[in-house]
C-alpha atoms as a PDB file:
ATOM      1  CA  UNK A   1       4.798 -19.133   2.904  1.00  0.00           C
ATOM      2  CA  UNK A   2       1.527 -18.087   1.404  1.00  0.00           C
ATOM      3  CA  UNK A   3      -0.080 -15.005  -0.627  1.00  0.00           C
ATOM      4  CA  UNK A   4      -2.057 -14.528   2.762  1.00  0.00           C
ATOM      5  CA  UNK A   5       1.396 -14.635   4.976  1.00  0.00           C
ATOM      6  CA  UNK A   6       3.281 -11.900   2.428  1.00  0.00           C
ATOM      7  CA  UNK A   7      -0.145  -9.787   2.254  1.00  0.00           C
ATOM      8  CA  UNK A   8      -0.594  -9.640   6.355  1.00  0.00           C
ATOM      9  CA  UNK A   9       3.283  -9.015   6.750  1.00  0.00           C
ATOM     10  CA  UNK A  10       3.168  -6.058   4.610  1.00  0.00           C
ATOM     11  CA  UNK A  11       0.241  -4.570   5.296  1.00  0.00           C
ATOM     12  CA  UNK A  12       1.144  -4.938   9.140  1.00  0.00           C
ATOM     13  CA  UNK A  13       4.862  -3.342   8.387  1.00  0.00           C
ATOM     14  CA  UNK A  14       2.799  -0.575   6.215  1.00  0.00           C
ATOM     15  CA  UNK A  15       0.441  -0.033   9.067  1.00  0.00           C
ATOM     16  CA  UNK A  16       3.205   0.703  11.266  1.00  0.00           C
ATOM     17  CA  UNK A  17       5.252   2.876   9.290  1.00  0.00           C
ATOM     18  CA  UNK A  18       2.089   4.527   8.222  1.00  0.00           C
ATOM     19  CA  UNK A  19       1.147   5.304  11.938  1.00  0.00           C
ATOM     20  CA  UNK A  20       4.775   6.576  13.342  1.00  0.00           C
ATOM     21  CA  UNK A  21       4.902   8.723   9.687  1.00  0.00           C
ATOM     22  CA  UNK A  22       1.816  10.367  10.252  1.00  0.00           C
ATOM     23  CA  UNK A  23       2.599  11.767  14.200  1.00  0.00           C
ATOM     24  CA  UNK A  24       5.662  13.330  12.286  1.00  0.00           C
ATOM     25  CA  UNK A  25       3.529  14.548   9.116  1.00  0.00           C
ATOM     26  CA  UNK A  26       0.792  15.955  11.925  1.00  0.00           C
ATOM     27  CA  UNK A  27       4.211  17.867  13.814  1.00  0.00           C
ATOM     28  CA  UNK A  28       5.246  19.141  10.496  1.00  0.00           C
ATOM     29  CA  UNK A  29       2.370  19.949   8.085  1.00  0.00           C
ATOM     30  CA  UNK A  30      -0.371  19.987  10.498  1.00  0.00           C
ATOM     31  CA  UNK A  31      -4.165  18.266   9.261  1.00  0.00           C
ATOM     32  CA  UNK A  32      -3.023  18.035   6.129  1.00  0.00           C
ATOM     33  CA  UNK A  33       0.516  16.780   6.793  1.00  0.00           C
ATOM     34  CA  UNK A  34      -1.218  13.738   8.829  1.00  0.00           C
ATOM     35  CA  UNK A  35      -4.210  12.930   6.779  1.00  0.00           C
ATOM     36  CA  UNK A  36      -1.875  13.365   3.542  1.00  0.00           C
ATOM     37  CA  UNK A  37       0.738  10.412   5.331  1.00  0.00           C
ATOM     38  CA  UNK A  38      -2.399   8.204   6.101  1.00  0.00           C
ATOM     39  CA  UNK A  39      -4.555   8.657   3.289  1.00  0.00           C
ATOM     40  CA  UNK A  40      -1.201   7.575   0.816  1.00  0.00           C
ATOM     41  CA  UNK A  41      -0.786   4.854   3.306  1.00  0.00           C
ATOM     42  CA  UNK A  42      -4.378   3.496   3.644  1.00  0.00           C
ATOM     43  CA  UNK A  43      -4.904   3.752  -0.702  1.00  0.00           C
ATOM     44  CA  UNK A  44      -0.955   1.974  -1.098  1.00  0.00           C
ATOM     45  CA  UNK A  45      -2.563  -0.712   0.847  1.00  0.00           C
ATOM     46  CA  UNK A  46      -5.821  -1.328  -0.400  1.00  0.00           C
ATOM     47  CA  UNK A  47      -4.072  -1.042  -3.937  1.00  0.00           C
ATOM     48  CA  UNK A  48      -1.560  -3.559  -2.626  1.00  0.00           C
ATOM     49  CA  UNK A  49      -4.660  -5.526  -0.639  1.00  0.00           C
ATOM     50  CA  UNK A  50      -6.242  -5.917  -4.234  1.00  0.00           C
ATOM     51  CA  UNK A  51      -3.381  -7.281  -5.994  1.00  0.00           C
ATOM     52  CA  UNK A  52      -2.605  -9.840  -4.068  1.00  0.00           C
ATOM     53  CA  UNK A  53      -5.900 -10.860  -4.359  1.00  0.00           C
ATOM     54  CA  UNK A  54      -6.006 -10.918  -7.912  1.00  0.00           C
ATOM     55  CA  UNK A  55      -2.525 -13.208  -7.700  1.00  0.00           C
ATOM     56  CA  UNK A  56      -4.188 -15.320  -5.302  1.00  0.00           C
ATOM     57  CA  UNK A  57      -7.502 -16.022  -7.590  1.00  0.00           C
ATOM     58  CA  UNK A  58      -4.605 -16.595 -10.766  1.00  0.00           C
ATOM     59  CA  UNK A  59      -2.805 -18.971  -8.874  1.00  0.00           C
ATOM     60  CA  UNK A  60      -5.662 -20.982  -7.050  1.00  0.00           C
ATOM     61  CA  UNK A  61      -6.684 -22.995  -9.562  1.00  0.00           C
ATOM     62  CA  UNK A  62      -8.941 -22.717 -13.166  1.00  0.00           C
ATOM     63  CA  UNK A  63     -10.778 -19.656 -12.684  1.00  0.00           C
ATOM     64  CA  UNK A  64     -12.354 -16.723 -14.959  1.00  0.00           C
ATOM     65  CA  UNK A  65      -9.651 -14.195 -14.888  1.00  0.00           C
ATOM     66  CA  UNK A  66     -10.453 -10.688 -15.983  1.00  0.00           C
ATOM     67  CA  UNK A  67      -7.476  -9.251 -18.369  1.00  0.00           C
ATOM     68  CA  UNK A  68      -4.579  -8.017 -16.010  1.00  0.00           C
ATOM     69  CA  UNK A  69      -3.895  -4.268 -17.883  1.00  0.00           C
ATOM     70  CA  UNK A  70      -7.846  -3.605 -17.053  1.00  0.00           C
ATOM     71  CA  UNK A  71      -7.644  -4.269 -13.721  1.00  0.00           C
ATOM     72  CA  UNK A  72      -4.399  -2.631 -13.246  1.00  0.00           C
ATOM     73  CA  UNK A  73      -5.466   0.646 -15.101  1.00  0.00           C
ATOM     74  CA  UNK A  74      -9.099   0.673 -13.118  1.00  0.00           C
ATOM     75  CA  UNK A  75      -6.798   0.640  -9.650  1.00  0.00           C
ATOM     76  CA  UNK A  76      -4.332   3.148 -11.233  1.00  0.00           C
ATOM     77  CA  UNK A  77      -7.170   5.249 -12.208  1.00  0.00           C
ATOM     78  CA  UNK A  78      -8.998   5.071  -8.995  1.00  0.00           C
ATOM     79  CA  UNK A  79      -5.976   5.708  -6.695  1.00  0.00           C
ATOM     80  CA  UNK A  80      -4.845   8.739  -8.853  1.00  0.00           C
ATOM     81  CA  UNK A  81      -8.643  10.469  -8.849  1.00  0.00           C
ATOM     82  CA  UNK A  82      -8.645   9.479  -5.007  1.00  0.00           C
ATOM     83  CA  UNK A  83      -5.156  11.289  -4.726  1.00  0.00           C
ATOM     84  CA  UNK A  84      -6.166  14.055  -6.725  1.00  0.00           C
ATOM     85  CA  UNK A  85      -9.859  14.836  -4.718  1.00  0.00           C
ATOM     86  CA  UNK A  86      -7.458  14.625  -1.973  1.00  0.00           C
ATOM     87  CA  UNK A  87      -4.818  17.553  -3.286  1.00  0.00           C
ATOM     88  CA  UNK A  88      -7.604  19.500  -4.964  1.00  0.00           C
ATOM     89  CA  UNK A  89      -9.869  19.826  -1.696  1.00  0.00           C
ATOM     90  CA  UNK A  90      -6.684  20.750   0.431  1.00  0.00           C
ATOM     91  CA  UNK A  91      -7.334  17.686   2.846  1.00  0.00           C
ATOM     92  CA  UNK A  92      -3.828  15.707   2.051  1.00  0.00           C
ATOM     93  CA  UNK A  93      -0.352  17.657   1.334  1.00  0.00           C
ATOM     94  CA  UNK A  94       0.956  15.615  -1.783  1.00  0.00           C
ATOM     95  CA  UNK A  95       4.569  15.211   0.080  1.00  0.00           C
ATOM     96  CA  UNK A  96       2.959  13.531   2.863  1.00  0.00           C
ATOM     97  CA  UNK A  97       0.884  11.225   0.607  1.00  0.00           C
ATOM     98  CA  UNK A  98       3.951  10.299  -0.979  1.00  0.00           C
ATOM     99  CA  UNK A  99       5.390   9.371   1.801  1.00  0.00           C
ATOM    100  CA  UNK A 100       2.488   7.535   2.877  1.00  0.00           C
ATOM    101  CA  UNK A 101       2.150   5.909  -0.040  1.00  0.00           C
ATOM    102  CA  UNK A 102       6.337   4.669  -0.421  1.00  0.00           C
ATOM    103  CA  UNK A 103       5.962   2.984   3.058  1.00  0.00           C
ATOM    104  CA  UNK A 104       4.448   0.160   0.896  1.00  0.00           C
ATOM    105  CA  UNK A 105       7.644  -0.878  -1.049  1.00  0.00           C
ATOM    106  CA  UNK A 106       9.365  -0.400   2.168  1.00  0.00           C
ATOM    107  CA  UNK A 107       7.419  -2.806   3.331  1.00  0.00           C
ATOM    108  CA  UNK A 108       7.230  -5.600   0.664  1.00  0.00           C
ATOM    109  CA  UNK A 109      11.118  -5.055   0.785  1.00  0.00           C
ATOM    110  CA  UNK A 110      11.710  -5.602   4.148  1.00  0.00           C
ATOM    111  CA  UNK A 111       9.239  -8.311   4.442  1.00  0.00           C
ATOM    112  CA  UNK A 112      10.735 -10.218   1.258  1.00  0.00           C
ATOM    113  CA  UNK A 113      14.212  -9.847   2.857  1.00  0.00           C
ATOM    114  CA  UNK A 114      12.697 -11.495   6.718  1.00  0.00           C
ATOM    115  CA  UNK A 115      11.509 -14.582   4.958  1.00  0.00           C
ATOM    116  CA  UNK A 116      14.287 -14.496   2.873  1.00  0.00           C
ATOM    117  CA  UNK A 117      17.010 -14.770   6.152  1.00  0.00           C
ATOM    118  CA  UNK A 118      14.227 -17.567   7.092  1.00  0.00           C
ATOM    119  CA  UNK A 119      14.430 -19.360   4.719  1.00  0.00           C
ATOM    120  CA  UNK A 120      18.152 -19.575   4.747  1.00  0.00           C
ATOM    121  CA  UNK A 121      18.127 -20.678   8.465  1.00  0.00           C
ATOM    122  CA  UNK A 122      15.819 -23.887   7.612  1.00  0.00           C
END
């Protein structure tokens, strides 16, 4: 298993989750309801999409690594002012963005425990 495999697992699990959570946000909170489950889902992602990036440039092989708690911080930072913009302007509900945005651990959970029974089978 590679960075790549775990990354397009999740994201793909995400995606899914994302998409069936936002029909339900749309019946229940209307425009905001949806775009609040997507927009959680879509930033989760890209944060996620970014990290695994970062491990995958670590890991590769001697290269010029920028200090981790910057990076970190700048993606915290950018995915809370995103979120906020979001609230603020009345576009996302925050309860649907958290939902949108928890379908990632979901995600990196299930997908840890599928290779996880695969392993075991080999």
């Amino acid at each position: 298993m590679t960075v790549s495999d775990l990354t397009a697992g999740v994201l793909r699990g995400t995606a899914l989750a994302v998409l069936a959570a936002s029909v339900v946000g749309a019946w229940l909170g209307g425009v905001p309801g949806a775009l609040g489950v997507l927009s959680g889902g879509v930033l989760g992602g890209l944060s996620f999409r970014l990290l695994a990036s970062r491990v995958a440039a670590a890991t590769s092989g001697p290269a010029v690594r920028a200090p981790w708690v910057v990076l970190a911080g700048l993606r915290f930072a950018v995915v809370s002012g995103v979120a906020v913009a979001l609230f603020a302007s009345g576009w996302a509900h925050p309860v649907a963005w958290l939902v949108g945005y928890s379908a990632l651990p979901l995600a990196v959970v299930l997908q840890g425990l599928r290779l996880a029974r695969e392993e075991s089978r080999a």
